[in-house]
Every structure is written in C-alpha cells, then in structure tokens.
Protein backbone atom coordinates (compact mmCIF):
# COMPACT_ATOMS: atom_id res chain seq x y z
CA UNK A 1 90.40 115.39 66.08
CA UNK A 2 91.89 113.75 68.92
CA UNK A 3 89.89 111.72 70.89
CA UNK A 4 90.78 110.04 74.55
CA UNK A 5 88.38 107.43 75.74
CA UNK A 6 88.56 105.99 78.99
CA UNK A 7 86.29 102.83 80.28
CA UNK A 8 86.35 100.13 83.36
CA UNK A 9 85.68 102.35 86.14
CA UNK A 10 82.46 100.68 88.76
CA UNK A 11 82.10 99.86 92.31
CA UNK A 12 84.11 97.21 94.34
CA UNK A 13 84.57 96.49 97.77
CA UNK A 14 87.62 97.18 99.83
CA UNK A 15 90.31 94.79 98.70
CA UNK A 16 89.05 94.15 94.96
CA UNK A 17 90.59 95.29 91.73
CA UNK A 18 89.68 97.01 88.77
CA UNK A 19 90.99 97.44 85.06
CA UNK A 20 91.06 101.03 83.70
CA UNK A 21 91.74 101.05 80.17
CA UNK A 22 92.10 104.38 77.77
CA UNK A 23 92.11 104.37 74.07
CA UNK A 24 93.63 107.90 72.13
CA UNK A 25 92.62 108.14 68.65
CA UNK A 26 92.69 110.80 65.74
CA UNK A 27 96.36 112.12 65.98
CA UNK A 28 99.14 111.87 63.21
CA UNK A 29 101.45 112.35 65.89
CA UNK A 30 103.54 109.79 68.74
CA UNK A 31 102.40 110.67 72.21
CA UNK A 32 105.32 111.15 74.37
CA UNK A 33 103.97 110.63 78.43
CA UNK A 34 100.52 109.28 78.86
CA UNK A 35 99.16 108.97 82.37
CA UNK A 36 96.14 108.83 84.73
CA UNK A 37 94.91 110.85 87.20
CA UNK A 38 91.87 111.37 89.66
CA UNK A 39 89.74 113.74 91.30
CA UNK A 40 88.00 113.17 94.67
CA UNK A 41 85.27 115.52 95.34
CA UNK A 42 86.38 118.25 96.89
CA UNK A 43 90.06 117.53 96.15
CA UNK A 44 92.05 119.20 93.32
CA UNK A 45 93.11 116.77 90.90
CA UNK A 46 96.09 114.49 91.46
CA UNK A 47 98.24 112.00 89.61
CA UNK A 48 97.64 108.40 90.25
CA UNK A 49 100.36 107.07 87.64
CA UNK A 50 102.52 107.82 84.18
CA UNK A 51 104.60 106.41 81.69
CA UNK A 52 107.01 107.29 79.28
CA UNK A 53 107.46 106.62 75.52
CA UNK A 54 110.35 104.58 77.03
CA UNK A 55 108.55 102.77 79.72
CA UNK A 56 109.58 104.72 82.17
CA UNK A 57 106.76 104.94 85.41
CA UNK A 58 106.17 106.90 88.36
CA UNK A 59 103.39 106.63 90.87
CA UNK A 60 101.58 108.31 93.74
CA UNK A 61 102.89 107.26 97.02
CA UNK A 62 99.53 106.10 97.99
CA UNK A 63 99.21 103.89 94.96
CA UNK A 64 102.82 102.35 94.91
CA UNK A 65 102.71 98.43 95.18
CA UNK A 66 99.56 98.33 94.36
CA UNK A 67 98.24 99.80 90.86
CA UNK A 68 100.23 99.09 88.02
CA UNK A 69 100.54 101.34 84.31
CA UNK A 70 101.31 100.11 81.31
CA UNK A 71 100.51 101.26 77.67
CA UNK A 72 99.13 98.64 74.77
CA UNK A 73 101.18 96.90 71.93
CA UNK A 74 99.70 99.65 69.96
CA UNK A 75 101.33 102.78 72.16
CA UNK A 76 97.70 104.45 72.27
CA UNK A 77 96.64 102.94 74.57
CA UNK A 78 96.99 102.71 78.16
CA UNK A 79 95.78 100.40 81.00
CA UNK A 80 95.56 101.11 84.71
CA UNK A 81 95.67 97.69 86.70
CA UNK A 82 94.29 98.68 90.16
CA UNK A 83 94.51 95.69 92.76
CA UNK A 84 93.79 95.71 96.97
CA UNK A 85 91.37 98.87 96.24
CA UNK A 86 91.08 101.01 99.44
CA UNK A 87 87.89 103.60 100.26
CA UNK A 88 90.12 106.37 99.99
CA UNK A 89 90.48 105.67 96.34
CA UNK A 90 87.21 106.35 95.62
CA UNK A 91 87.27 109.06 92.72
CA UNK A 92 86.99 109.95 88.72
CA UNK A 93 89.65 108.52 86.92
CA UNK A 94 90.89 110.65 84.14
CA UNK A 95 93.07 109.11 81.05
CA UNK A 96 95.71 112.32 80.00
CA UNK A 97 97.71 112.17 77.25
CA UNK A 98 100.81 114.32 76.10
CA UNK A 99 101.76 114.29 72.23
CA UNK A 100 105.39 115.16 71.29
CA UNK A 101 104.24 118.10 70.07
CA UNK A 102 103.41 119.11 73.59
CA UNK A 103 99.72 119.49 73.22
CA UNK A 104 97.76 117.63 75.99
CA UNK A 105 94.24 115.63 76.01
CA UNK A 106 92.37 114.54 78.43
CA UNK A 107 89.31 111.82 78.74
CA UNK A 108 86.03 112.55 79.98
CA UNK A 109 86.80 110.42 83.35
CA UNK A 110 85.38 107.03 84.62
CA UNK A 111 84.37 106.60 88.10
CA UNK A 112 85.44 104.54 90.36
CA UNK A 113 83.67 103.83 94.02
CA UNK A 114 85.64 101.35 96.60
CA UNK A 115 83.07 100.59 98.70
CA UNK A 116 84.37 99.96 102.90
C-alpha cells in the first residue's frame, strides 16, 4: 500500500523559511511527477510547485523566486524549501504524487501558518 508522508510544516513570522519534506513508500513502481500543493481555507486547492522524473519544475507565480522543489537521492522523496514566507502563504501543504502508471497519492497535509 502506498503511503505519502509529509512533515515540517509550523508557524514562522513574515520573512522566515521553512523545510517541507515528503516521503512515498510501498509502491513497486517509478513515480513520474511529484509535487506540492496547498489549500487556504476557503480556497480550492492550488499548486505551489512540481517536478519531473527529469528534473523538470514549474511553480506558482506567487511562489517563483522564492520556494524551491527538489526530489531526494532516493527519487521518493521530495523537499519543498520555502524561504521570505509571506502571510498570504498561510495554508495546508499537501505532498501529491503521480506513479507512471498514472495512479495518484496524496499526503495527509502539514500546516503551515506565516505569522504578519
């Protein structure tokens, strides 16, 4: 059973930085795109940041420049470096990943609070 893990989410003040690391175990198979996203309350879900097998990244406008993905040596996991933290990024932080089969998992979230 596949299993996605997320952890590092807490509060910091306006201007900090925070870690976000995810850990996907139980699958026989590569994961292709593995990402994170986040949900403000009241707000649908939105993608903060992804990245290919190949390396390949995209971000959020409003994170660009500032957060950073990359996946571990191991390619299951994935880290979220978050740096010059802003109020309105206040939100859960999900971890998503997307095996090659197609099939999709997602973490239970970790929250993160930027405090003004």
């Amino acid at each position: 059973q596949v299993q996605v893990v997320e952890s590092g989410g807490g509060l910091v003040q306006a201007g900090g930085s925070l870690r976000l690391s995810c850990t996907v175990s139980g699958s026989m198979f590569r994961f292709s795109n593995m990402g994170w996203y986040r949900q403000a309350p009241g707000k649908q879900r939105e993608l903060v940041a992804r990245i290919t097998s190949g390396g390949t990244t995209n971000y959020a406008d409003s994170v660009k420049g500032r957060f950073t993905i990359a996946r571990g040596n191991g390619k299951n996991m994935v880290y979220l470096q978050m740096n010059n933290l802003k109020p309105g990024d206040t939100a859960a932080y999900y971890c998503n990943a997307v095996l090659v089969t197609g099939a999709e998992y997602w973490g239970q979230g970790t929250q993160v609070t930027v405090s003004a």
